[in-house]
PDB file of N, CA and C in Angstrom:
ATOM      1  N   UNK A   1       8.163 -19.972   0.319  1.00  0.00           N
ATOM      2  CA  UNK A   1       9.231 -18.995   0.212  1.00  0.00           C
ATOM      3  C   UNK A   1       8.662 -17.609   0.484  1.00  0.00           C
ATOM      4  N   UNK A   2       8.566 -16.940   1.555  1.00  0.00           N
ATOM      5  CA  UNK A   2       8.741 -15.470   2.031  1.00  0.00           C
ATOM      6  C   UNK A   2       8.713 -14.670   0.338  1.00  0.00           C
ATOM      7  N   UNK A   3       8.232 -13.923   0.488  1.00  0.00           N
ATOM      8  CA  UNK A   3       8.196 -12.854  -0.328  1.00  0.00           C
ATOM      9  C   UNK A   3       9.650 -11.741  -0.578  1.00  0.00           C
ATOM     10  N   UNK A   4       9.848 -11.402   1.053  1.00  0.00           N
ATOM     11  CA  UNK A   4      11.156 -10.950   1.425  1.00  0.00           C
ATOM     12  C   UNK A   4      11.888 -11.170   2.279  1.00  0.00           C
ATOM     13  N   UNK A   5      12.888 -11.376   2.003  1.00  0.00           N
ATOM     14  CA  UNK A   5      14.024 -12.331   2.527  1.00  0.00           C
ATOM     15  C   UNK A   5      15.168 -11.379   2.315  1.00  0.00           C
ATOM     16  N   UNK A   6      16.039 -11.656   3.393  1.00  0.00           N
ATOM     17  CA  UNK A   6      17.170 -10.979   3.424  1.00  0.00           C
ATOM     18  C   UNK A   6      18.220 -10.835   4.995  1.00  0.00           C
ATOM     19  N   UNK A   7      19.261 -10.729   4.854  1.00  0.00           N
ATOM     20  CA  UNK A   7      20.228 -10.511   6.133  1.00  0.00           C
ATOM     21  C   UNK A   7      19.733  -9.620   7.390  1.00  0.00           C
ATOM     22  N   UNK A   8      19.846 -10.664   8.451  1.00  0.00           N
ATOM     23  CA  UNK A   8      19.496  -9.337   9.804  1.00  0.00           C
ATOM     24  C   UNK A   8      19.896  -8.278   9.548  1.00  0.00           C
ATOM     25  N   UNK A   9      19.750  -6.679   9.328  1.00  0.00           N
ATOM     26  CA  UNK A   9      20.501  -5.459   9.814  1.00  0.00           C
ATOM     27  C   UNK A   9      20.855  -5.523  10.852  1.00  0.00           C
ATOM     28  N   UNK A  10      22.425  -5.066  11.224  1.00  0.00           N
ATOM     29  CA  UNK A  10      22.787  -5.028  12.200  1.00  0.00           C
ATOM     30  C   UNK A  10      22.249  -2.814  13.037  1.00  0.00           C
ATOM     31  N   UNK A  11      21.892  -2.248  11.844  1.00  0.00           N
ATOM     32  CA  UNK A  11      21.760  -1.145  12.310  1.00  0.00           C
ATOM     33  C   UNK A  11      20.247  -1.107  12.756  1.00  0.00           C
ATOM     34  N   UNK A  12      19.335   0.112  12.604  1.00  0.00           N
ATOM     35  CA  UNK A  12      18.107   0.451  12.798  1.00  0.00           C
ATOM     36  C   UNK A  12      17.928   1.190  11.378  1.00  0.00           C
ATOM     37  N   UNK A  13      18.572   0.993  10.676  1.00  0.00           N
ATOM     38  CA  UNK A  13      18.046   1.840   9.529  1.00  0.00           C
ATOM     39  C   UNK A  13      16.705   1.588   8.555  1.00  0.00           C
ATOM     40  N   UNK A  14      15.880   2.056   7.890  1.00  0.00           N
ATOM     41  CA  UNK A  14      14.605   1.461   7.729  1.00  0.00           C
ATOM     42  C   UNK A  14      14.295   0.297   7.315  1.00  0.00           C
ATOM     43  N   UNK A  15      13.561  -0.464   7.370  1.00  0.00           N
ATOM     44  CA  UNK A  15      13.183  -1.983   6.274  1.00  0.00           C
ATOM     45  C   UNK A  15      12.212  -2.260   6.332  1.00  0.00           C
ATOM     46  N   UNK A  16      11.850  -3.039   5.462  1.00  0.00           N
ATOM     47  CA  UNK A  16      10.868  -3.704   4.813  1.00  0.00           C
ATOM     48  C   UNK A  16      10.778  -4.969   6.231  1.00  0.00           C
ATOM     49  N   UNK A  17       9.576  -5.418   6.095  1.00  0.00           N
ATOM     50  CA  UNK A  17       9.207  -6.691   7.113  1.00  0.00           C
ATOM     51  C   UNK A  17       8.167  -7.426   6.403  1.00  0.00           C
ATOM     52  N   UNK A  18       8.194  -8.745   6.145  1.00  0.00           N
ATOM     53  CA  UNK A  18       7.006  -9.710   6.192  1.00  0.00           C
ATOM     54  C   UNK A  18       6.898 -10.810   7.233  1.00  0.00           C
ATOM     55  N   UNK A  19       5.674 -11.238   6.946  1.00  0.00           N
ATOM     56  CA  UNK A  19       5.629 -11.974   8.217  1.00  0.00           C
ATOM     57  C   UNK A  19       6.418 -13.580   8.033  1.00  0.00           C
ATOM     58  N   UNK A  20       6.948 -14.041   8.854  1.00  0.00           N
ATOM     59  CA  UNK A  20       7.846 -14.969   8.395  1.00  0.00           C
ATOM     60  C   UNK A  20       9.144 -14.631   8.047  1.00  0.00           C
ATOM     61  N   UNK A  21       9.448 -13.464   7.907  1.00  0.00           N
ATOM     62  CA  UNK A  21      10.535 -13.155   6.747  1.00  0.00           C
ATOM     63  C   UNK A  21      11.392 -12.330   7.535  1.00  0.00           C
ATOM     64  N   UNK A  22      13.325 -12.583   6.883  1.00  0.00           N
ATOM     65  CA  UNK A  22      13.886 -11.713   8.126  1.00  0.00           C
ATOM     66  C   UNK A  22      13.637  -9.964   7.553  1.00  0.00           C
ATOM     67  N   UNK A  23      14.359  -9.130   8.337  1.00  0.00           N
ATOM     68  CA  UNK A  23      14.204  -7.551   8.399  1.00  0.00           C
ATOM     69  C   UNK A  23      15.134  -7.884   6.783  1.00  0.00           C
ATOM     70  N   UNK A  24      14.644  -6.633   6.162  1.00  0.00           N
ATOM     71  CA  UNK A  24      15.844  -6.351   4.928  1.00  0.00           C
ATOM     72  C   UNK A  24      15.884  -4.788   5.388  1.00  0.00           C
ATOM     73  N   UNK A  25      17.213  -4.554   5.307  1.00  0.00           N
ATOM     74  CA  UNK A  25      17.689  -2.847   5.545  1.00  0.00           C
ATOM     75  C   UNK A  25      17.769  -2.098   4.024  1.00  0.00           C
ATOM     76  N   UNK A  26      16.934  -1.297   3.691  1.00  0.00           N
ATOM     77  CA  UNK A  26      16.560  -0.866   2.445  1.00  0.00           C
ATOM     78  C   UNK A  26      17.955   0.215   2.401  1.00  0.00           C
ATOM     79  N   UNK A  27      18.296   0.462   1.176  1.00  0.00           N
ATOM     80  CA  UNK A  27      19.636   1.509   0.700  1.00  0.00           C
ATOM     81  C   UNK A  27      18.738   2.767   0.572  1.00  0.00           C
ATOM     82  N   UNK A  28      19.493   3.538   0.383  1.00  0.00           N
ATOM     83  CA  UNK A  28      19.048   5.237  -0.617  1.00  0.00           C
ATOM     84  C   UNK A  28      18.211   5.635   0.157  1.00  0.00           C
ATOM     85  N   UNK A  29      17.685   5.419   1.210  1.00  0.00           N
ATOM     86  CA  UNK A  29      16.553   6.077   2.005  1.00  0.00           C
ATOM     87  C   UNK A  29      15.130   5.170   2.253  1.00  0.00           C
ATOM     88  N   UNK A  30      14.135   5.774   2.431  1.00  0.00           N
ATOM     89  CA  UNK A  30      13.138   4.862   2.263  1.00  0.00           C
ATOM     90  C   UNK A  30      12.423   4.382   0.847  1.00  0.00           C
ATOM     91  N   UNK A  31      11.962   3.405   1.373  1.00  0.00           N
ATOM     92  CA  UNK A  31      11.339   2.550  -0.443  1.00  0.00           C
ATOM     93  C   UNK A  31      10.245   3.273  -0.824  1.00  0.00           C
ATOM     94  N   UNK A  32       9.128   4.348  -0.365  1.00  0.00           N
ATOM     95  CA  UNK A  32       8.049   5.462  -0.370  1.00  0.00           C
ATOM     96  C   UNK A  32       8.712   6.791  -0.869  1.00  0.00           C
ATOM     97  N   UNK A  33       9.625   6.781  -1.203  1.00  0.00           N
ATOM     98  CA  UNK A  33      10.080   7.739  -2.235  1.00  0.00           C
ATOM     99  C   UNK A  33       9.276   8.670  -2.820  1.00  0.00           C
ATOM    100  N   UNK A  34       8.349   7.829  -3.797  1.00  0.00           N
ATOM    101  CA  UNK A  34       7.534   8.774  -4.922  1.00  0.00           C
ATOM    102  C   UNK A  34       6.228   8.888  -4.275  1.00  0.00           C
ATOM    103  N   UNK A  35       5.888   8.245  -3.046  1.00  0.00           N
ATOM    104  CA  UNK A  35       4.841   8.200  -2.399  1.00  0.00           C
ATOM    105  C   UNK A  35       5.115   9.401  -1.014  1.00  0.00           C
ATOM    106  N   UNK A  36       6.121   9.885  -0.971  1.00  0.00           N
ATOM    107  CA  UNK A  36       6.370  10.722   0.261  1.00  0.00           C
ATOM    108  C   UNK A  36       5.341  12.020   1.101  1.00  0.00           C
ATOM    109  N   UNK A  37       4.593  12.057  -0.374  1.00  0.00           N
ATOM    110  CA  UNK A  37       3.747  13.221   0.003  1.00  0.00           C
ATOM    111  C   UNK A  37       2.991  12.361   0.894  1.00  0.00           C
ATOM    112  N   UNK A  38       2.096  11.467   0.870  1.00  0.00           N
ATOM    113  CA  UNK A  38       0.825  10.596   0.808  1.00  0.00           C
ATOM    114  C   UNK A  38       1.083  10.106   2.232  1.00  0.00           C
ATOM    115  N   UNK A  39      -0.244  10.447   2.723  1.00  0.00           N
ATOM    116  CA  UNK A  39      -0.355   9.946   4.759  1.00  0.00           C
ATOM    117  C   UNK A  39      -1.379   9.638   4.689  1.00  0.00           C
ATOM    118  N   UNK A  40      -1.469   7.902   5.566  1.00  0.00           N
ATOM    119  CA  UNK A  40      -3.177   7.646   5.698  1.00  0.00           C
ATOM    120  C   UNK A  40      -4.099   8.187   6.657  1.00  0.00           C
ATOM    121  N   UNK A  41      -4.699   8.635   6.098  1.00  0.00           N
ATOM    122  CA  UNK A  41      -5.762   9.075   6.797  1.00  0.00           C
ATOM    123  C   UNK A  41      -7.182   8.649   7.266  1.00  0.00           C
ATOM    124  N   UNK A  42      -7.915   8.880   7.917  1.00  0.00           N
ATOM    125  CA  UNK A  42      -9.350   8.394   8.122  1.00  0.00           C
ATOM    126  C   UNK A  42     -10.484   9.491   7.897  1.00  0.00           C
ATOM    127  N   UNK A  43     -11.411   8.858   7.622  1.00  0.00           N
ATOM    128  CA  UNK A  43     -12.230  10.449   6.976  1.00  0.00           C
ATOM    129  C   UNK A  43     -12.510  11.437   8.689  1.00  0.00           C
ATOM    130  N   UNK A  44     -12.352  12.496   8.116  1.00  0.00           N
ATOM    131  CA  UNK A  44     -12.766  13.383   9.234  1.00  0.00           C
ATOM    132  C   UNK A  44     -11.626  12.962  10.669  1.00  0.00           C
ATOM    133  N   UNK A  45     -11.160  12.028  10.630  1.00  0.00           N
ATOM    134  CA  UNK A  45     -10.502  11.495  11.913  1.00  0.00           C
ATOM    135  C   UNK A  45     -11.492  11.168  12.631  1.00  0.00           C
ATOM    136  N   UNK A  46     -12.883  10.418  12.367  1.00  0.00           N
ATOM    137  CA  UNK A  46     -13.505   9.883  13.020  1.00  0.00           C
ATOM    138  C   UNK A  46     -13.393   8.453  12.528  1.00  0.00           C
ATOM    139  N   UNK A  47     -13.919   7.693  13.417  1.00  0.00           N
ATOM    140  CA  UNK A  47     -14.376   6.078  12.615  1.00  0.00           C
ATOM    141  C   UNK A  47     -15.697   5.955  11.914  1.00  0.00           C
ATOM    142  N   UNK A  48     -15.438   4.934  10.403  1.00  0.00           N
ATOM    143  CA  UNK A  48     -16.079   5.309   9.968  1.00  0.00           C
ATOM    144  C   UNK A  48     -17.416   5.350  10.166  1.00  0.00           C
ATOM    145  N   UNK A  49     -18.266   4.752  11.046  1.00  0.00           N
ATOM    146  CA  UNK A  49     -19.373   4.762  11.213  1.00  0.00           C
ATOM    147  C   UNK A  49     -19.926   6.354  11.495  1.00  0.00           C
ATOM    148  N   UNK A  50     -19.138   7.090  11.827  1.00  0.00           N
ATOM    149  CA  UNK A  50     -19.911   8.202  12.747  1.00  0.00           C
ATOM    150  C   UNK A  50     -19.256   9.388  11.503  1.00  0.00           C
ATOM    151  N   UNK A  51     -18.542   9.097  10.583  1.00  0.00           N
ATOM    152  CA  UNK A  51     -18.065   9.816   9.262  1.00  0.00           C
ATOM    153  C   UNK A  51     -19.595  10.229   8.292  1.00  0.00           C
ATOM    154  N   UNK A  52     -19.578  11.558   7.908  1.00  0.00           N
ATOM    155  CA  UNK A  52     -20.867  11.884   7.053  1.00  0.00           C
ATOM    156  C   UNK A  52     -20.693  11.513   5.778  1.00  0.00           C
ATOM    157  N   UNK A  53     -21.165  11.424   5.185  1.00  0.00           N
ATOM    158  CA  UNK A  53     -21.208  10.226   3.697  1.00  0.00           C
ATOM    159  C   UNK A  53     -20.232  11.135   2.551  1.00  0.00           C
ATOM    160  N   UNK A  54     -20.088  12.234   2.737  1.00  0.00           N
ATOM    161  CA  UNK A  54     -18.899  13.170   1.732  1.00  0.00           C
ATOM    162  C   UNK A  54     -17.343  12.624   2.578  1.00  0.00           C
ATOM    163  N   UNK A  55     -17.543  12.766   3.810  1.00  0.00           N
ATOM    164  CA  UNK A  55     -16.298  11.975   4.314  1.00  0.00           C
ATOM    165  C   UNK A  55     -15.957  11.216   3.421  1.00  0.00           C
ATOM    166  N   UNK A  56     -17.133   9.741   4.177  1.00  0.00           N
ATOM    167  CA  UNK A  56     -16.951   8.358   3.613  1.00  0.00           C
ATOM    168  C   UNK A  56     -15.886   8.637   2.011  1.00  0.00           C
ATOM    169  N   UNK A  57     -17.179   8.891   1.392  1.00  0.00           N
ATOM    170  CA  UNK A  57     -16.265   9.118  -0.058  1.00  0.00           C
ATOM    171  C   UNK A  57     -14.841   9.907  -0.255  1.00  0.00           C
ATOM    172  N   UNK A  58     -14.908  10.464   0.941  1.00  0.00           N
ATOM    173  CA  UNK A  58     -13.481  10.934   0.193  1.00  0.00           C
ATOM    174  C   UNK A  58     -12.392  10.263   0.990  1.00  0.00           C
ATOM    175  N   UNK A  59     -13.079   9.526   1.778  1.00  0.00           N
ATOM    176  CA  UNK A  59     -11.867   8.331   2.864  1.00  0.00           C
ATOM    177  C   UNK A  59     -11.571   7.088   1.679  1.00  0.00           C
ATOM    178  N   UNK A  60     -12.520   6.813   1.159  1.00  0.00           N
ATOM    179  CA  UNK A  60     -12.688   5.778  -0.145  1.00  0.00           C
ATOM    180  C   UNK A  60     -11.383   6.297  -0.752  1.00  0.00           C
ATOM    181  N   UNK A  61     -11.472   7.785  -1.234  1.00  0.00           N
ATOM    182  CA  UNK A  61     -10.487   8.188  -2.763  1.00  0.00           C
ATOM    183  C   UNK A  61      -9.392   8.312  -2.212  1.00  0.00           C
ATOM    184  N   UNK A  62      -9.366   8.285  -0.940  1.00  0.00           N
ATOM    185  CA  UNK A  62      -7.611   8.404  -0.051  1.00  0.00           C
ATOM    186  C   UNK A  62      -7.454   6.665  -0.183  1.00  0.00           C
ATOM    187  N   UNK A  63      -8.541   5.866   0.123  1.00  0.00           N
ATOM    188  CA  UNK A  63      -7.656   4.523   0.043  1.00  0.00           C
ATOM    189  C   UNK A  63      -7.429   3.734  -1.465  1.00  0.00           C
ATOM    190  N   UNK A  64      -8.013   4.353  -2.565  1.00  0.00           N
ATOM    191  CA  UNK A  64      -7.938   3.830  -4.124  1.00  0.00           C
ATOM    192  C   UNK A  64      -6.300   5.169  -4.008  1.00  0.00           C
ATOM    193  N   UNK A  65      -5.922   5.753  -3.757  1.00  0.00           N
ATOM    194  CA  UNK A  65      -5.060   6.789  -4.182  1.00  0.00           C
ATOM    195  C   UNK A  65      -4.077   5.366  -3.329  1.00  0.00           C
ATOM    196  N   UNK A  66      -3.912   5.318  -2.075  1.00  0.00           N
ATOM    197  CA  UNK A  66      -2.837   4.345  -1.388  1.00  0.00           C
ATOM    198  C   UNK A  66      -2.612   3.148  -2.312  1.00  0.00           C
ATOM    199  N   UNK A  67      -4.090   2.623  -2.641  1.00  0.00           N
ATOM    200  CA  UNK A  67      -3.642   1.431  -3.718  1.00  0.00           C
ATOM    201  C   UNK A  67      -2.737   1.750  -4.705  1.00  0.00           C
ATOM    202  N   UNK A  68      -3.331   2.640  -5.178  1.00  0.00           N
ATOM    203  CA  UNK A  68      -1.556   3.156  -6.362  1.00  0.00           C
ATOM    204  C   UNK A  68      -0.525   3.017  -6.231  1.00  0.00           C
ATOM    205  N   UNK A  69      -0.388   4.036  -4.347  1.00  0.00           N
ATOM    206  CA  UNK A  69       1.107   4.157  -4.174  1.00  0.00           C
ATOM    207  C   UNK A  69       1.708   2.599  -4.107  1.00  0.00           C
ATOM    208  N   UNK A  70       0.817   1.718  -3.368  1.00  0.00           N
ATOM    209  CA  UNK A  70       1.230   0.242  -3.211  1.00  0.00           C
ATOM    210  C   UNK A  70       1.671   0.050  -4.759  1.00  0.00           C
ATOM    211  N   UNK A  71       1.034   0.018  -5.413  1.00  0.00           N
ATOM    212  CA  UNK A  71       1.306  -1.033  -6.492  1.00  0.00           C
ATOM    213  C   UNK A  71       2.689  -0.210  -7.699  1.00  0.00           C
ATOM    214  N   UNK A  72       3.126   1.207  -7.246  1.00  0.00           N
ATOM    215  CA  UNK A  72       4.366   1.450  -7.168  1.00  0.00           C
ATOM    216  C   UNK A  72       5.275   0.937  -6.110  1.00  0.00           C
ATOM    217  N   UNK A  73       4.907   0.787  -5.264  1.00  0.00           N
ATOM    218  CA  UNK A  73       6.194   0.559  -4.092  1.00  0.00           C
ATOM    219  C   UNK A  73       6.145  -1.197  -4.847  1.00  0.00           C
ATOM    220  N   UNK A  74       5.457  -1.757  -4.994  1.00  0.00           N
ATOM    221  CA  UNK A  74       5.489  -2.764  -5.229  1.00  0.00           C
ATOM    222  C   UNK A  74       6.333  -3.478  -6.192  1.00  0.00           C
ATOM    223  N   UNK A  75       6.920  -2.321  -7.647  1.00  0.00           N
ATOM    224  CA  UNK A  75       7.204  -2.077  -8.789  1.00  0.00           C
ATOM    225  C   UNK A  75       8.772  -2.045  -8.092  1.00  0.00           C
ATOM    226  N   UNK A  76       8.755  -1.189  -7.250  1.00  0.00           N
ATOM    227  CA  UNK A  76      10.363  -0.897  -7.011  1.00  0.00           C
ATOM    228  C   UNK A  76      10.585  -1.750  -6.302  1.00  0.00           C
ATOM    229  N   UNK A  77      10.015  -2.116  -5.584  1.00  0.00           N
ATOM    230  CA  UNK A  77      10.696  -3.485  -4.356  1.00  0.00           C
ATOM    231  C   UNK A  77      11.129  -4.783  -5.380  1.00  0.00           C
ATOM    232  N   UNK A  78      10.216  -4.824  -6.192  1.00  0.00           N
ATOM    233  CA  UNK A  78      10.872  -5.723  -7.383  1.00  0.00           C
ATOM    234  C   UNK A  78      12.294  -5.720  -8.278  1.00  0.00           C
ATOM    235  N   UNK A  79      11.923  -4.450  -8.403  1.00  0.00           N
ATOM    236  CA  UNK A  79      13.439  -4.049  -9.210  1.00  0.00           C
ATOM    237  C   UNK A  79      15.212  -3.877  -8.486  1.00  0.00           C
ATOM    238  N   UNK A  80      14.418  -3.395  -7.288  1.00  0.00           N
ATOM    239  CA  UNK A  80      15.760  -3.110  -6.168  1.00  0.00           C
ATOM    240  C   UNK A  80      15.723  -4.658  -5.534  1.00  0.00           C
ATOM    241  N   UNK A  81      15.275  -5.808  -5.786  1.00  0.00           N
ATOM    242  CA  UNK A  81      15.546  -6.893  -5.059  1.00  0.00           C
ATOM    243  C   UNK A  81      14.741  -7.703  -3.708  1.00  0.00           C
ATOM    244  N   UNK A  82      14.214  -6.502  -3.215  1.00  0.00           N
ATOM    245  CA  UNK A  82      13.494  -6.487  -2.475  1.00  0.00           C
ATOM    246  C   UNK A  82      12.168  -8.008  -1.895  1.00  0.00           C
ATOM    247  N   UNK A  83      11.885  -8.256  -3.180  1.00  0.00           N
ATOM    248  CA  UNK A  83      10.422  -9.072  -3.006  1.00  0.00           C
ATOM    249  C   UNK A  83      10.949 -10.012  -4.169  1.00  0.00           C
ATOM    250  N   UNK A  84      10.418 -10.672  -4.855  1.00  0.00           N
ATOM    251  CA  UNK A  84      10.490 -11.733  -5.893  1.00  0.00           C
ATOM    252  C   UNK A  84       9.625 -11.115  -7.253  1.00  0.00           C
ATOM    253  N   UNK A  85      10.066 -10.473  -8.208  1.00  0.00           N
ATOM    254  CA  UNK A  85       9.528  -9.858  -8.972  1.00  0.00           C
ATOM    255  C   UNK A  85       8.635 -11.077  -9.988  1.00  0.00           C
ATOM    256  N   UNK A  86       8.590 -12.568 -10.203  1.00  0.00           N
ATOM    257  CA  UNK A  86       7.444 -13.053 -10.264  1.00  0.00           C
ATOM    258  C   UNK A  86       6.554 -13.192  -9.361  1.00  0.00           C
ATOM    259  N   UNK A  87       6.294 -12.493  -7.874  1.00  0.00           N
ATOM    260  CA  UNK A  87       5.660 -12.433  -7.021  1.00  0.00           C
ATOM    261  C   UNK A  87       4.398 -11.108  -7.300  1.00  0.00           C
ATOM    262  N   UNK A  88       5.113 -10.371  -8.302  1.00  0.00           N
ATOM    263  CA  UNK A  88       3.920  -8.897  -8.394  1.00  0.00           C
ATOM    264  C   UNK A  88       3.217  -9.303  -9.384  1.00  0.00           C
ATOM    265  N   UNK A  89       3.117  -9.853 -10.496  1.00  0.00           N
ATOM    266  CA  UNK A  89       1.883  -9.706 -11.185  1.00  0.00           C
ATOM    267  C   UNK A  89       0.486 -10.305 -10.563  1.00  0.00           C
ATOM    268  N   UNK A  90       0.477 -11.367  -9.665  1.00  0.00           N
ATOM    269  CA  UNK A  90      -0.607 -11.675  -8.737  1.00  0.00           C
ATOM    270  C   UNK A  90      -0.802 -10.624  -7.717  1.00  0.00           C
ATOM    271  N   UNK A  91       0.205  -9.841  -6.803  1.00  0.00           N
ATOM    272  CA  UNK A  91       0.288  -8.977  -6.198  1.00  0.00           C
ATOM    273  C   UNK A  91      -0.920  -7.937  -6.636  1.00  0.00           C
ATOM    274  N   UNK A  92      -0.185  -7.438  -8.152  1.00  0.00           N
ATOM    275  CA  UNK A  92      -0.784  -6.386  -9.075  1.00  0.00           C
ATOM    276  C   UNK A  92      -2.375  -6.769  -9.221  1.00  0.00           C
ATOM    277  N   UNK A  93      -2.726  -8.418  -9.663  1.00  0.00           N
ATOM    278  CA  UNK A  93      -3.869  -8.557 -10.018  1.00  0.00           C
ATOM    279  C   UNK A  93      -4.801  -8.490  -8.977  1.00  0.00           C
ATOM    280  N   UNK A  94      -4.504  -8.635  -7.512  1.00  0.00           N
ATOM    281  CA  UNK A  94      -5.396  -8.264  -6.867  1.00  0.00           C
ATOM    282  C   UNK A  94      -5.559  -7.040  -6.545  1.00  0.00           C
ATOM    283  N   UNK A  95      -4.532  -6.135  -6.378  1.00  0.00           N
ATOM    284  CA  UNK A  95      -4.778  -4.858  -6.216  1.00  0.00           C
ATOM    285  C   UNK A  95      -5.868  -4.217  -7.330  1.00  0.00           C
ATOM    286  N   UNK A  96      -5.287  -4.839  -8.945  1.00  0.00           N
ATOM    287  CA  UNK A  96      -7.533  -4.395  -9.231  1.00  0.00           C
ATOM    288  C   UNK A  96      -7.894  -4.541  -8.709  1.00  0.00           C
ATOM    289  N   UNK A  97      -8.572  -5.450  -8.592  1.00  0.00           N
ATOM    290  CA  UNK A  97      -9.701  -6.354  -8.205  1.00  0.00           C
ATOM    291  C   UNK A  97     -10.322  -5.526  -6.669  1.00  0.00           C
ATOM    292  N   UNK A  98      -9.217  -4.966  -6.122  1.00  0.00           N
ATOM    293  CA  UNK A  98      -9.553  -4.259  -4.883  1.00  0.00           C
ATOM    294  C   UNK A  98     -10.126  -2.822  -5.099  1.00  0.00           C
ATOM    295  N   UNK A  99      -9.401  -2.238  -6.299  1.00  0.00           N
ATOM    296  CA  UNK A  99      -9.632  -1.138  -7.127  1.00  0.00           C
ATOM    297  C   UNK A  99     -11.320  -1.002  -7.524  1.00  0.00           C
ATOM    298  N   UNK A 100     -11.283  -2.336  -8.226  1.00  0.00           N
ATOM    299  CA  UNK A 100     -12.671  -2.441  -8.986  1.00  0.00           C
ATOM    300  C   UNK A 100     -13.725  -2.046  -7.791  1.00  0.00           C
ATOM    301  N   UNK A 101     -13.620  -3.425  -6.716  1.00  0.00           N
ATOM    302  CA  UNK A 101     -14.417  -2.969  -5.279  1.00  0.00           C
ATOM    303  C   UNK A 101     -14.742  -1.547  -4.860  1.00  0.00           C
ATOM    304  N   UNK A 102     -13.397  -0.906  -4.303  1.00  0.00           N
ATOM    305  CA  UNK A 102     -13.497   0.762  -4.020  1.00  0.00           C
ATOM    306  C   UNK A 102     -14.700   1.802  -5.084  1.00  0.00           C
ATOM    307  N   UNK A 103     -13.997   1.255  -6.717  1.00  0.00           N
ATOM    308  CA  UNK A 103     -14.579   1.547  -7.756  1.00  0.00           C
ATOM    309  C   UNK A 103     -16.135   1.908  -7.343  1.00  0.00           C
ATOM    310  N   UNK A 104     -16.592   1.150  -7.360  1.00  0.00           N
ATOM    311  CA  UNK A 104     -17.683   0.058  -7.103  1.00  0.00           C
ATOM    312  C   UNK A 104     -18.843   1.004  -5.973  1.00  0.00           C
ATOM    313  N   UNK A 105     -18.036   0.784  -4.647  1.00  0.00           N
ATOM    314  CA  UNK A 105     -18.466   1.273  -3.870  1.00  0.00           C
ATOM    315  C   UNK A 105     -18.766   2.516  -4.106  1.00  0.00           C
ATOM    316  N   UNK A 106     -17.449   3.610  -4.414  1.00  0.00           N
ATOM    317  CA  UNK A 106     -17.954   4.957  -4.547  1.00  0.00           C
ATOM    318  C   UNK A 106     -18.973   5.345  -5.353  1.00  0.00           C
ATOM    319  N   UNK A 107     -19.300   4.644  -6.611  1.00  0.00           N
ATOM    320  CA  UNK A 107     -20.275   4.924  -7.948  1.00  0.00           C
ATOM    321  C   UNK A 107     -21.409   4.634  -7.264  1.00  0.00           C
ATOM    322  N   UNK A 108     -21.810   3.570  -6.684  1.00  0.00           N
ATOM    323  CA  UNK A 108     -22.815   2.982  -5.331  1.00  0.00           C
ATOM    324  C   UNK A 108     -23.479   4.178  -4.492  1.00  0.00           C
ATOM    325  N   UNK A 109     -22.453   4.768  -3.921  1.00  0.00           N
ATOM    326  CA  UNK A 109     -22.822   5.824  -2.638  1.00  0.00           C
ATOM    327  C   UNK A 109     -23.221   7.488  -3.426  1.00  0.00           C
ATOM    328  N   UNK A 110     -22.522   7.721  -4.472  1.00  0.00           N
ATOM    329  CA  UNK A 110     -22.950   8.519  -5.270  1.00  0.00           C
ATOM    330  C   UNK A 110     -24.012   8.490  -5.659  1.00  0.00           C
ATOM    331  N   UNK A 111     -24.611   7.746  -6.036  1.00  0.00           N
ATOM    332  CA  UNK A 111     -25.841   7.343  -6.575  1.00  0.00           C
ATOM    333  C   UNK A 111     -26.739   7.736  -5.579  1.00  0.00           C
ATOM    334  N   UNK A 112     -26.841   7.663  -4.407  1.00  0.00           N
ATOM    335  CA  UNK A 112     -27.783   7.943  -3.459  1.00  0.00           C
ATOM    336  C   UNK A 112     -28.028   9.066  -2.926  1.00  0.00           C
TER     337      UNK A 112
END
């Protein structure tokens, strides 16, 4: 069972997509709401190999900051219907676990 599921839109108005899964046309605007400020970025706008190690780290704290916004968008897609709200607490538990990693890494590179 798809995660999200829902009626073709007949418009272009925004939606959600999984793979397998039809378009859902989201209401009220977009589902990034409380995340609106937040744009991904890459450190320096280089790749990371050729990024200087203060980059690196702060490309790290832009992608532990995105994990957040995910695991809000994640919160509301549940509540508005969106996804299968026994589908987020595994959702949620890996997003630690990805957290911990990032965690991990930055305390790592600091160190050096």
């Amino acid at each position: 069972m798809p995660l999200i599921s829902g009626p073709d839109p007949q418009s272009e108005r925004p939606s959600l997509r999984s793979a397998g899964a039809q378009t859902v046309p989201l209401q009220g605007g977009q589902l990034s709401e409380p995340g609106s400020g937040a744009t991904g970025r890459k450190a320096g706008g280089l790749g990371l190999a050729c990024a200087r190690p203060g980059e690196y780290l702060q490309f790290l704290r832009y992608a532990r900051g995105s994990l957040y916004e995910i695991e809000t968008q994640l919160r509301i897609a549940a509540r508005r219907g969106y996804i299968d709200p026994d589908a987020v607490p595994a959702l949620l538990n890996q997003s630690v676990q990805i957290s911990k990693m990032l965690s991990g890494l930055v305390k790592s590179l600091k160190a050096r």
